[in-house]
C-alpha atoms as a PDB file:
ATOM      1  CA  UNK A   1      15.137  -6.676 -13.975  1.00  0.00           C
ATOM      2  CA  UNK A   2      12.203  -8.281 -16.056  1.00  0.00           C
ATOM      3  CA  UNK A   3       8.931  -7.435 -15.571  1.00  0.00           C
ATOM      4  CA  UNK A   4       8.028 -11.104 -13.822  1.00  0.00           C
ATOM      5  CA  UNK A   5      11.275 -10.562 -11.689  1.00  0.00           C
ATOM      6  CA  UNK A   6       9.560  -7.058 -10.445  1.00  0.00           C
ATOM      7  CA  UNK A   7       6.285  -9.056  -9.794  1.00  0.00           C
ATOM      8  CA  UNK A   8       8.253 -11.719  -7.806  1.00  0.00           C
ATOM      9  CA  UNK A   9      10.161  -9.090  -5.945  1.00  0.00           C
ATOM     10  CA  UNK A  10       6.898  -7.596  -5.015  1.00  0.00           C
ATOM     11  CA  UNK A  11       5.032 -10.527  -4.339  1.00  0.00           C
ATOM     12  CA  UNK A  12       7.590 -11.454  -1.700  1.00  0.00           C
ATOM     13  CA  UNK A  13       8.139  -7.967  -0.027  1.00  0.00           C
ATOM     14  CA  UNK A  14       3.927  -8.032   0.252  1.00  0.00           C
ATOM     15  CA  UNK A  15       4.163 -11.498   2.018  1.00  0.00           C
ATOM     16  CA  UNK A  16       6.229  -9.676   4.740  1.00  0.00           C
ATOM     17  CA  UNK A  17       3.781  -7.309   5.314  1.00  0.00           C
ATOM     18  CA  UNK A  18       2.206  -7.688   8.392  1.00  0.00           C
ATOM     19  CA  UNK A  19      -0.182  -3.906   8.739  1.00  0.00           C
ATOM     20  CA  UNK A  20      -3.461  -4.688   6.822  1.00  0.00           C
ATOM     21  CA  UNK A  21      -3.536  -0.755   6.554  1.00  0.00           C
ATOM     22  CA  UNK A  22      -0.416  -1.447   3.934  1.00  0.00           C
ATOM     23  CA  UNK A  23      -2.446  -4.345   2.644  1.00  0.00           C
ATOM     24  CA  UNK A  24      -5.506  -1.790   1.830  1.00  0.00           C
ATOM     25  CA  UNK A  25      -2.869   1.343   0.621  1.00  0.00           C
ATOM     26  CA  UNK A  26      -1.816  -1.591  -2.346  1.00  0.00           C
ATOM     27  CA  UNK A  27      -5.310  -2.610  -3.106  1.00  0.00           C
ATOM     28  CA  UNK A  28      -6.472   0.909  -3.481  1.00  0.00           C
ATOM     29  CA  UNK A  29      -3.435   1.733  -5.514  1.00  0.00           C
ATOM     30  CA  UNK A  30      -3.794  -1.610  -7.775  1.00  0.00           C
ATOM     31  CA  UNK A  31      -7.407  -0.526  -7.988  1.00  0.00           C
ATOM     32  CA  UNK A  32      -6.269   2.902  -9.902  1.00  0.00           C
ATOM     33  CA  UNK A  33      -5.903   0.801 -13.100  1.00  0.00           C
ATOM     34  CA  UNK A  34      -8.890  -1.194 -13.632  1.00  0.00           C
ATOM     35  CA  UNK A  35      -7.738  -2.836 -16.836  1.00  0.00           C
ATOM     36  CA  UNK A  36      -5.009  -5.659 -16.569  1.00  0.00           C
ATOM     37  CA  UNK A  37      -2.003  -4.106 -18.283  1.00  0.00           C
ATOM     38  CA  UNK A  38       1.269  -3.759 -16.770  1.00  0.00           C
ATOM     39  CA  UNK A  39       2.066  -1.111 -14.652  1.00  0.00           C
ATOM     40  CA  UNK A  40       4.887   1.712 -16.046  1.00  0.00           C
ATOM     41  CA  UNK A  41       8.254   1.932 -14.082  1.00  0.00           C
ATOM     42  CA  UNK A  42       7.212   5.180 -12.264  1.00  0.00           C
ATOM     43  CA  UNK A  43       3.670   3.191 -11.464  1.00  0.00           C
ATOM     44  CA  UNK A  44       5.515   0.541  -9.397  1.00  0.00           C
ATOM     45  CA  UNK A  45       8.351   2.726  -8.370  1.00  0.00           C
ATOM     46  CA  UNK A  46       5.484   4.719  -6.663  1.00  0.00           C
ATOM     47  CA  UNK A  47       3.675   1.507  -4.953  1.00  0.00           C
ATOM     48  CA  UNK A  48       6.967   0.472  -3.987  1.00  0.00           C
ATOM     49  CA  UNK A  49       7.399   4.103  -2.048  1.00  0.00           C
ATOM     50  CA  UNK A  50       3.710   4.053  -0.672  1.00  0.00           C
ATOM     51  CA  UNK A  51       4.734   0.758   0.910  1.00  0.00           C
ATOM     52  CA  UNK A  52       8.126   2.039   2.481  1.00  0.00           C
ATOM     53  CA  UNK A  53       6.226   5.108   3.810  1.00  0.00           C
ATOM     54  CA  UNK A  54       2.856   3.132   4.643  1.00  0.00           C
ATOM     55  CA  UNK A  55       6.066   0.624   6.550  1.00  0.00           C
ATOM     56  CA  UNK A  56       7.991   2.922   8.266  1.00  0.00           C
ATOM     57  CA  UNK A  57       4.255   4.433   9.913  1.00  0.00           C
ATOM     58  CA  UNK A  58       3.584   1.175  11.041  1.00  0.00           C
ATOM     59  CA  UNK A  59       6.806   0.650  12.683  1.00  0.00           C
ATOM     60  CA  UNK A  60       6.810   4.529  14.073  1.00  0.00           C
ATOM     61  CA  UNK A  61       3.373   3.717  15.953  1.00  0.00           C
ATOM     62  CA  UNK A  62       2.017   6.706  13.535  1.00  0.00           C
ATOM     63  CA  UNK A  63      -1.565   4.671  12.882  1.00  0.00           C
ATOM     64  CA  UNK A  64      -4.898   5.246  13.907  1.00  0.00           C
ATOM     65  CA  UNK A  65      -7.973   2.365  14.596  1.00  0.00           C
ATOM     66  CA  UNK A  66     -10.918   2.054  12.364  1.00  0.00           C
ATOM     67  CA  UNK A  67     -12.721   3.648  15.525  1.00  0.00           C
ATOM     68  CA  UNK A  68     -10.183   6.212  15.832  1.00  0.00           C
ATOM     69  CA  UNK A  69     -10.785   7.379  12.317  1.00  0.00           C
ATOM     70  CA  UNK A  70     -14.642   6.905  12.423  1.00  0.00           C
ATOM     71  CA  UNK A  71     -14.714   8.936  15.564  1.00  0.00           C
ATOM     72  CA  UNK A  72     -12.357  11.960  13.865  1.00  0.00           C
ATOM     73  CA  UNK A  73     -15.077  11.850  10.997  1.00  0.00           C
ATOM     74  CA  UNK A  74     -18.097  11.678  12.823  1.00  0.00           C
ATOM     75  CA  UNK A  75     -16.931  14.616  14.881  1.00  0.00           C
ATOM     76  CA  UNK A  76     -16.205  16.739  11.563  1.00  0.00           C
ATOM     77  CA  UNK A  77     -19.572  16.781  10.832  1.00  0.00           C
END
């Protein structure tokens, strides 16, 4: 598979994606390599695996609210 094959592939399994926690798991991983090169095999194979994981979560009901998570934090301090 060419690189613009991968892209397509990846493009289409993010327009399934319905959890904007996925959504911000990809940005912050795209965000790990600020210049515009291509990522390496294990690179992708990795983002790929973040958004099984980040998936099957979703699906399993194992995700917390914004306020959830600001309340856990605020109550660490």
């Amino acid at each position: 598979m060419n690189i613009n094959a991968k892209k397509l592939d990846l493009i289409a399994k993010l327009m399934e994606v319905e959890d904007e926690t996925v959504l911000a798991k990809v940005k912050e991983v795209l965000k790990m390599k600020p210049d515009n090169s291509s990522m390496s095999e294990e690179e992708e194979n990795n983002l790929i695996n973040v958004l099984h994981e980040s998936e099957a979560d979703y699906k399993a009901g194992r995700v917390h609210s914004q306020k959830e998570v600001e309340a856990f934090f605020k109550a660490k301090k």
